[in-house]
Structures are given as C-alpha cells and as structure tokens.
Protein backbone atom coordinates (compact mmCIF):
# COMPACT_ATOMS: atom_id res chain seq x y z
CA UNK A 1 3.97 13.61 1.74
CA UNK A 2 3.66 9.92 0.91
CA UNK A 3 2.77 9.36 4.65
CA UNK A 4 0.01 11.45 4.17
CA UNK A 5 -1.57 10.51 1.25
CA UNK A 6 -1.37 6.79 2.79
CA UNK A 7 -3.05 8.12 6.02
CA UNK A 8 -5.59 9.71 4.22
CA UNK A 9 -6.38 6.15 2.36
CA UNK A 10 -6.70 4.43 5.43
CA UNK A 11 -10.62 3.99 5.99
CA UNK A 12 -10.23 1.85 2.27
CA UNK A 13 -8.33 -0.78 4.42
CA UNK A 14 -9.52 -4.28 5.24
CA UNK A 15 -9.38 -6.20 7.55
CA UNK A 16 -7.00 -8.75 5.56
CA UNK A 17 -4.66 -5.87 4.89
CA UNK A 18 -1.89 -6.68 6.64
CA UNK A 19 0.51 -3.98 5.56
CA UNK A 20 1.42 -1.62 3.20
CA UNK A 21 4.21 -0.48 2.50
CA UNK A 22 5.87 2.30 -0.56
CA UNK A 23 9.11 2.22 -2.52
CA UNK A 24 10.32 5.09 -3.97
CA UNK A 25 12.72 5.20 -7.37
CA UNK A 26 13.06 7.24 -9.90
CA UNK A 27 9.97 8.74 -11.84
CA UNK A 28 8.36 5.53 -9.90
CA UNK A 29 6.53 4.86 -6.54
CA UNK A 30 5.55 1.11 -6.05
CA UNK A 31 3.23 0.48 -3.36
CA UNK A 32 3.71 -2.79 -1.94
CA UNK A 33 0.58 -4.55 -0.44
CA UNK A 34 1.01 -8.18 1.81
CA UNK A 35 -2.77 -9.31 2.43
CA UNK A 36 -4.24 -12.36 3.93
CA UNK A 37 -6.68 -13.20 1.55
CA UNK A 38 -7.05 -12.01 -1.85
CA UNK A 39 -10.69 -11.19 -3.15
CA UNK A 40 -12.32 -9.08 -5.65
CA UNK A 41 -13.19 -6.04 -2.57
CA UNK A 42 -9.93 -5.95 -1.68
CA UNK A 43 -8.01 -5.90 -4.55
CA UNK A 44 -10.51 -2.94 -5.84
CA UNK A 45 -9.93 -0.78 -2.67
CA UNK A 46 -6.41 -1.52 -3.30
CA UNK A 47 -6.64 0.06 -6.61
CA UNK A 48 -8.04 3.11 -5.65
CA UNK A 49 -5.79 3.66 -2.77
CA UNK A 50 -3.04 3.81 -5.54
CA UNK A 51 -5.48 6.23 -7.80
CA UNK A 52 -5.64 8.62 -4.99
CA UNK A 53 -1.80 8.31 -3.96
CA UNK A 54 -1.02 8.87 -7.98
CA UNK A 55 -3.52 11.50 -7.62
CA UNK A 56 -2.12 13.16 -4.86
CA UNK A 57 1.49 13.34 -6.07
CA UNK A 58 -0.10 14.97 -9.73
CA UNK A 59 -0.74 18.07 -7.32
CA UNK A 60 2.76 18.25 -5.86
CA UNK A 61 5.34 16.76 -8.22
CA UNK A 62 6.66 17.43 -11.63
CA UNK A 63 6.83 15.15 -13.48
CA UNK A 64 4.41 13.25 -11.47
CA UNK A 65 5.93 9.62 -10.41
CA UNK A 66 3.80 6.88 -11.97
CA UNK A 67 2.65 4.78 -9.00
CA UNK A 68 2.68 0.98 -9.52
CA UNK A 69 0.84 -1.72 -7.05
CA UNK A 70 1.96 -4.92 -6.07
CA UNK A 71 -0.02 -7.38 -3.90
CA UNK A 72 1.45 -10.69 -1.91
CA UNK A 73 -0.72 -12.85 0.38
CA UNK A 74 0.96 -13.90 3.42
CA UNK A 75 1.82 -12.23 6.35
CA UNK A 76 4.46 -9.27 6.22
CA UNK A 77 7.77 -10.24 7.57
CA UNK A 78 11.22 -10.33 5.89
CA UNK A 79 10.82 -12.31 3.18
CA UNK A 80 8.00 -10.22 1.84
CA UNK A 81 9.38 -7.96 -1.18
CA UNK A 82 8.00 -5.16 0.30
CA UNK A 83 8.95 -5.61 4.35
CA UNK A 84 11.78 -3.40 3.72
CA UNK A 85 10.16 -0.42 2.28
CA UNK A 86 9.16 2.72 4.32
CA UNK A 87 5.80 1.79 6.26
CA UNK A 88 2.40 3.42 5.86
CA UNK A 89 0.26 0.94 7.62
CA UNK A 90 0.61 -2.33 9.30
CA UNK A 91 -2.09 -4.25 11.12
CA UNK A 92 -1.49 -4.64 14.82
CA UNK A 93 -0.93 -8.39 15.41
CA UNK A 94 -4.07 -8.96 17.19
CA UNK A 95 -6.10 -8.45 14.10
CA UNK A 96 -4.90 -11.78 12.75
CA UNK A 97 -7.40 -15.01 13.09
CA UNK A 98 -5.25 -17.48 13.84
C-alpha cells in the first residue's frame, strides 16, 4: 500500500528529487527524501506528498501511523540515512547535470 500511495505522488516530483525512500516503525512511517538542491517548491511538494501518504494510510489503518519527512541534499547512495529503506522512487542516473 505504501508503494501505491508513493506512485500516486509521483507527478509532485522534481527534477532535483533524487530519491525517496519510506521507513516503516511502529505507529511511525518516515519518508526519507535525498534532493539535489533544496528550494522553497520543492520542499512544499515534498510536504504534500507526505499529507497525501498520511492521508492515504487514515483510510486503511487503525490507528493511523503518523508520517514524518526528512530531507538530505546530496545524491542517494549508502551513506544517505535513508538509502537503506524500501524504495518508492529514484531518479534514473541520466537526470543528473553533472
């Protein structure tokens, strides 16, 4: 279900998304976000990605999880907090201006 509700967030991503990623725990979901720039758009599509996953779960779950949001710039790899959390969207490599 959380793949879902991701997929169905996915026209809200930019272009500096590099990945997202979700952790799951107990009465908590944190959705880990590794972008390549921070800014004011992003951070606000960000948000309501995690309003509609929090929103989604309200339908399904009871209690519903309370769905947190973290956000490191960089590119995903391993030393990322979030690289080793189940995947809902990374950015194919091309995408990257280097």
């Amino acid at each position: 279900m959380l793949y879902l509700a991701g997929q169905a967030s996915v026209c809200l991503i930019r272009q500096n998304v590099d990945a997202l990623n979700v952790e799951i725990g107990y009465n908590r979901i944190i959705l880990h976000a590794c972008v390549l720039e921070q800014n004011a758009e992003t951070d606000a599509d960000l948000e309501q990605i995690r309003d509609e996953l929090e929103e989604s779960l309200e339908l399904f779950v009871t209690p519903a999880p309370r769905v947190l949001l973290t956000v490191a710039t960089g590119i995903n790899g391993p030393e990322w907090d979030g690289f080793h959390n189940m995947s809902i969207y990374k950015a194919h490599w091309s995408t990257r201006e280097d």
